[in-house]
Every structure is written in C-alpha cells, then in structure tokens.
Protein backbone atom coordinates (compact mmCIF):
# COMPACT_ATOMS: atom_id res chain seq x y z
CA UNK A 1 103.58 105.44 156.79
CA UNK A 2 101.15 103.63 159.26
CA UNK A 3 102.42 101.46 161.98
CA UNK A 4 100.37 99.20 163.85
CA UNK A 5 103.23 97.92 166.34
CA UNK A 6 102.70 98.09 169.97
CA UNK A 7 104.16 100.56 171.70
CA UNK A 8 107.29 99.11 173.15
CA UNK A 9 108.12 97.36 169.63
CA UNK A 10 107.63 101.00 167.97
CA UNK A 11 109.86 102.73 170.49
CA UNK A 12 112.43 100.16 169.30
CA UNK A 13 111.72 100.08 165.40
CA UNK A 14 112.43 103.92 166.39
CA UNK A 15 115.52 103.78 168.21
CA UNK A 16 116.89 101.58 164.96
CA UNK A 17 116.31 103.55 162.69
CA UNK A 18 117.68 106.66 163.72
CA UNK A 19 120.82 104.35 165.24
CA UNK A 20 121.20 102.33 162.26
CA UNK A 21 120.08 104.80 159.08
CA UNK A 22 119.89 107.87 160.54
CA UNK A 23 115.84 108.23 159.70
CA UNK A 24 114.26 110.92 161.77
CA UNK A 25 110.97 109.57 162.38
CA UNK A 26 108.12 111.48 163.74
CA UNK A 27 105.44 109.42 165.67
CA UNK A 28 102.44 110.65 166.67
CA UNK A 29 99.10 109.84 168.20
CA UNK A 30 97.00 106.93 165.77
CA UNK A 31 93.66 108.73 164.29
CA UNK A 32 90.89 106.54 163.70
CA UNK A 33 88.04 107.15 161.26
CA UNK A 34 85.10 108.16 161.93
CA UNK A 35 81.91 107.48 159.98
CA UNK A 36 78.49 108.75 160.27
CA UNK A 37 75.28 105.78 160.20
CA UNK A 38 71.69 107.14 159.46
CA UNK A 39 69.03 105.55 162.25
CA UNK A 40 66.32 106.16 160.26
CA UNK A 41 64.41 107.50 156.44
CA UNK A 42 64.93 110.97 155.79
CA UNK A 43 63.64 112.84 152.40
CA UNK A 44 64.93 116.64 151.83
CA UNK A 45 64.61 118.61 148.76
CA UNK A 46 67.20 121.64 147.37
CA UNK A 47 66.06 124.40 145.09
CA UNK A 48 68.60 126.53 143.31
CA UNK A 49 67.42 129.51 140.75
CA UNK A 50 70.35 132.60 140.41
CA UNK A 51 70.62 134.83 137.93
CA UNK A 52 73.96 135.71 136.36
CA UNK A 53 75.11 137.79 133.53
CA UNK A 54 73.84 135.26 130.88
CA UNK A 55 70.22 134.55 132.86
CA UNK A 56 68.91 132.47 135.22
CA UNK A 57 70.69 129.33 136.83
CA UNK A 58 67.91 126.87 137.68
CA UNK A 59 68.66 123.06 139.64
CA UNK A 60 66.33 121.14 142.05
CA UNK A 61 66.49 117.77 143.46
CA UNK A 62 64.72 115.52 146.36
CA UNK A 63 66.93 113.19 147.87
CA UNK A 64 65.97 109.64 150.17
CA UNK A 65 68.31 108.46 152.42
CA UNK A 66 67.57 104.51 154.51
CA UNK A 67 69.56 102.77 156.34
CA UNK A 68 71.13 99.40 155.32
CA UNK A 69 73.00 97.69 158.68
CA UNK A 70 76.04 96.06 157.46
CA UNK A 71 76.18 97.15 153.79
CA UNK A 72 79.48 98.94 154.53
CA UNK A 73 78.98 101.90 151.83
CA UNK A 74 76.56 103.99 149.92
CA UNK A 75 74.54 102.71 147.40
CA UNK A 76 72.75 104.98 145.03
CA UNK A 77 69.56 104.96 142.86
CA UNK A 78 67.69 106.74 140.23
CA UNK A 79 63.94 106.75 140.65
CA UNK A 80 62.01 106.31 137.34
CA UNK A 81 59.83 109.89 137.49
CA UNK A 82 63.30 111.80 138.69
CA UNK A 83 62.59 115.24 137.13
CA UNK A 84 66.31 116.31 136.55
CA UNK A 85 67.31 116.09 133.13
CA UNK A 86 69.18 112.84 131.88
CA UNK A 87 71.97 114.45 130.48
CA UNK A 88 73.17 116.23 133.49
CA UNK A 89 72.21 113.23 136.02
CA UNK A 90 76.14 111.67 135.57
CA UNK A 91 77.32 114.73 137.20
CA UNK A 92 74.67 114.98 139.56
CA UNK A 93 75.50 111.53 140.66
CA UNK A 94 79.12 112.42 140.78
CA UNK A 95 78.81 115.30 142.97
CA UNK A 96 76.73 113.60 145.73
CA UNK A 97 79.15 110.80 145.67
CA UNK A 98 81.56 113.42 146.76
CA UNK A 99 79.64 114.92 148.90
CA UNK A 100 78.65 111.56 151.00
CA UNK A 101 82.35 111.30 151.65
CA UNK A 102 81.99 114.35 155.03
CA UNK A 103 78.71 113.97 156.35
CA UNK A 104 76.47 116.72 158.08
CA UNK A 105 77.80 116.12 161.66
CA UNK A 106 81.48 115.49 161.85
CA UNK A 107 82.77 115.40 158.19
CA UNK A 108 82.86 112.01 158.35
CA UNK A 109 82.26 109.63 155.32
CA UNK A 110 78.33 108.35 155.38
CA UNK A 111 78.51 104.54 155.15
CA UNK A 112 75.08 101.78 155.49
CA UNK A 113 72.98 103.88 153.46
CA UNK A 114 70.74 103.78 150.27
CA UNK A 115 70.52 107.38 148.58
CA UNK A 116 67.41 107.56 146.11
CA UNK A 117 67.07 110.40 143.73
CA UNK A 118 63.66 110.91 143.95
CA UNK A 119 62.92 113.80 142.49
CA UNK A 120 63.46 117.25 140.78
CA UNK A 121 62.60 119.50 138.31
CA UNK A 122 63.43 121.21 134.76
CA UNK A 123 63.10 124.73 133.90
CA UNK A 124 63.91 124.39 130.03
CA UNK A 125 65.95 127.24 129.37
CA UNK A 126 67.66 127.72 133.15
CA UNK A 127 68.56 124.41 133.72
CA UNK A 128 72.35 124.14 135.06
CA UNK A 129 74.44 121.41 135.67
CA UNK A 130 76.52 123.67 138.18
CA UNK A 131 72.95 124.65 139.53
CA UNK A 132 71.46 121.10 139.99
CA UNK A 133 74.62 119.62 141.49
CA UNK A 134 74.15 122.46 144.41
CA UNK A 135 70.54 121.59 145.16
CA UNK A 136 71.18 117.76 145.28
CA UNK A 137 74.22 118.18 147.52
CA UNK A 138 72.09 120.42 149.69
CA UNK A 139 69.38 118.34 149.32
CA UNK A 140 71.87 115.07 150.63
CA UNK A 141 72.93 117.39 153.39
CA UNK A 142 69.13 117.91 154.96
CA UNK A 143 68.12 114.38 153.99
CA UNK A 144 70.68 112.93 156.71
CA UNK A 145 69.75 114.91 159.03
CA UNK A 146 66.29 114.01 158.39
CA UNK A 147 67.68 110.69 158.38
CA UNK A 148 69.08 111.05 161.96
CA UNK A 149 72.56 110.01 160.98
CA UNK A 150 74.37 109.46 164.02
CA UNK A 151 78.69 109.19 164.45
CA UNK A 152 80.07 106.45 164.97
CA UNK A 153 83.45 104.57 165.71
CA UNK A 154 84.87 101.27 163.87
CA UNK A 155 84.69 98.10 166.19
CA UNK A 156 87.55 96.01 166.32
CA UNK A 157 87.52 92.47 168.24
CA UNK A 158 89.52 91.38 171.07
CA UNK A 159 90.43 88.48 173.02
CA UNK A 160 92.02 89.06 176.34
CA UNK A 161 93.55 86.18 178.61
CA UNK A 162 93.91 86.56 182.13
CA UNK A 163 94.74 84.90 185.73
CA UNK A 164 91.58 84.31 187.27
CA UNK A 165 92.52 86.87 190.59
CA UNK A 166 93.33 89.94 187.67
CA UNK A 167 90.00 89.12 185.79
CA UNK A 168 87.83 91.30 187.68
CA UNK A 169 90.47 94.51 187.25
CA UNK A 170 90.80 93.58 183.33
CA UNK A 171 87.09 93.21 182.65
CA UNK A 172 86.47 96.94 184.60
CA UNK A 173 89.15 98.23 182.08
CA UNK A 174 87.49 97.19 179.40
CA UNK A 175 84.19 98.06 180.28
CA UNK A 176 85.93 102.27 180.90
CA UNK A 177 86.89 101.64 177.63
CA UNK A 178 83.18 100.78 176.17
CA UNK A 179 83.94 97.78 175.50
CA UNK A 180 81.06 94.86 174.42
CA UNK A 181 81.83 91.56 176.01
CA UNK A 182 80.85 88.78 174.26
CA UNK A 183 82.21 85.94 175.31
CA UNK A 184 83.72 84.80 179.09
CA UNK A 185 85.09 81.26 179.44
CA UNK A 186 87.62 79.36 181.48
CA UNK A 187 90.62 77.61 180.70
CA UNK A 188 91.87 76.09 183.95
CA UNK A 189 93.45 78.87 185.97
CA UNK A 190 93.22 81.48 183.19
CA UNK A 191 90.37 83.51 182.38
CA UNK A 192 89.45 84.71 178.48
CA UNK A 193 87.52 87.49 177.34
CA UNK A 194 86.51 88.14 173.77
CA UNK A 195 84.22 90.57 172.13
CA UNK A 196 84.50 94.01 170.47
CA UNK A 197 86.16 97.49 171.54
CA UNK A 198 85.77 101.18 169.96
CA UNK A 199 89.12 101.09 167.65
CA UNK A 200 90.22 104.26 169.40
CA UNK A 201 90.13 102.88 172.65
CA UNK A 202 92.49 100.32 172.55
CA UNK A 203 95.53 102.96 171.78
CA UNK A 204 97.97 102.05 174.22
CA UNK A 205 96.39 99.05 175.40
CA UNK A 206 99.59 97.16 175.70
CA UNK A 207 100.35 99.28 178.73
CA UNK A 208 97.21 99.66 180.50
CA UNK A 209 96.59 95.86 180.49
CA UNK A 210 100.19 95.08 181.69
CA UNK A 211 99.34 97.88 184.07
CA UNK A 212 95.85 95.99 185.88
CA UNK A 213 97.64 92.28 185.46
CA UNK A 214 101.48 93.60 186.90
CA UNK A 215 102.23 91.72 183.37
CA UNK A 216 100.62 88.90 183.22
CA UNK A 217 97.60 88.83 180.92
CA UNK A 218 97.96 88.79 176.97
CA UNK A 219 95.75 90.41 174.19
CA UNK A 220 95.27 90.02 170.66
C-alpha cells in the first residue's frame, strides 16, 4: 500500500501498528514515475522477412511520432494509404500500445505524443501478424528516438510560508532542489512561495524545511 504521510506521522502510523496489531510493516524509499516526452517529429520504418519451417514471415511498418504539450497520453492514428493489411492492423495497434508503455531511454511510459501509422507493406503470401507487430514496435522504438524523446519527472506544486529572516535559506533549498518559483508575495512578517518542484525532490521535505527555518515555516 502507498502512503503519502510525512515522515514523522508515518514513523507513528508505524509504531501503531506493530504496538497495537502486531503488523510488520516494511517502509521503504517513495519511487516516482518517470515518463519519457518527445521534443520533436520523428518517422522510422521496421522491416521483418524470416523464414521458418512453413516459409517466409514477412511485416513492415513506418511509424510518426509529434509531440502534443499537455495531452497527458498517446494518441494513435491510422493513415489512409497504410500498406499493412486491415485484418491484422487491431493487433498491430495493440502491440505498439504495449510497447509505448517503456520507452527507448529509461523504460518509461511515452506520454504527449501522437503516433501515426504511416505506412507499410504486404507481401501476399508472407504476411504475418507475429511479423508485422515486430517491425511496428521496432519501427516505434527508432521513431522516438528520431523524435528526440527526452525523460522527464512529474511536477507537483508547492506553497511554502516562511519568516521573512528564513526566506532567503528556504528559497536556496528549493532552488538545490530544481525547483520553479512562480510566485513570491508578502503577508506581513511572513514570506510565501508557490510554484512547482520535481515530485522526487520533495521526499523528505518535512525535515529539510524544518531544518533551514529551526521549525518555523510550513508547506503544503
């Protein structure tokens, strides 16, 4: 199960339950996930032709990956003159899906993107659904590359609030932590901060900002 308690609260939510029910609990370090953007348009194409004991295996496919800022997922489309058969294009569809869930750099699931299937071809006779699923996934694979698909790290906002004489220390914390300011204002003797953090970055917060205050700024 996932807790999202601050530390202190955890070490106590803990404590109970291996007091009060006897639940062993094992707590370890949060993982965020990762995902991986493309930066630009990128085109690849994937041939596949084996033989096996029954013949030749035949599958190719040209993939199109763009970038869509703030879309959140994939979305996927056929283009009109694709040359890979219409019966086997469910499965071909299927297995790129899959495949855009661990991208080429870090495994990590491809998100703000638009994936055409742009082309192929048909060798009637040799064409295999097993065969044209492996060229479009290698296809995908060069494609974001070509696409320059860069890792990257969820955002999550903050708001920080401050005595004025600790605001300097907090703001360089936040800024070690690559953190994007976007907002600075005063209310009377208290300074606030607000803007957005890499997720991963604010693990154990809590104690670093009690830490550069002695205690006596607040976050949420």
């Amino acid at each position: 199960q996932t807790c999202a308690l601050p530390i202190f609260h955890l070490e106590i939510a803990v404590q109970a339950l291996a007091q009060d029910h006897g639940v062993a609990v094992r707590v370890t370090t949060p993982r965020v996930a990762l995902a991986e953007v493309p930066q630009a348009e990128g085109s690849a194409s994937g041939r596949i032709r084996r033989e096996d004991g029954e013949g030749f295996r035949f599958g190719a496919a040209t993939i199109h990956v763009a970038p869509r800022p703030g879309q959140g997922q994939v979305s996927w489309h056929w283009d009109e003159d694709c040359g890979i058969p219409e019966g086997l294009r469910g499965e071909v569809e299927a297995a790129l899906r899959a495949a855009s869930g661990a991208g080429p750099l870090a495994g990590a699931p491809l998100v703000d993107a638009h994936v055409s299937i742009a082309g192929g071809e048909s060798v009637p006779g040799e064409d295999s659904e097993a065969a044209f699923c492996q060229a479009a996934v290698l296809a995908l694979h060069d494609a974001c590359l070509a696409a320059e698909v860069r890792v990257e790290e969820p955002l999550a906002a903050y708001e920080v609030v401050a005595p004025e004489e600790f605001a300097s220390a907090v703001a360089g914390d936040l800024a070690g932590r690559g953190a994007i300011v976007e907002e600075v204002r005063s209310e009377g003797q208290l300074r606030v901060m607000a803007g957005r953090v890499p997720l991963a970055r604010m693990v154990g917060y809590a104690t670093g900002l009690r830490s550069v205050s002695q205690g006596r700024a607040s976050h949420s």
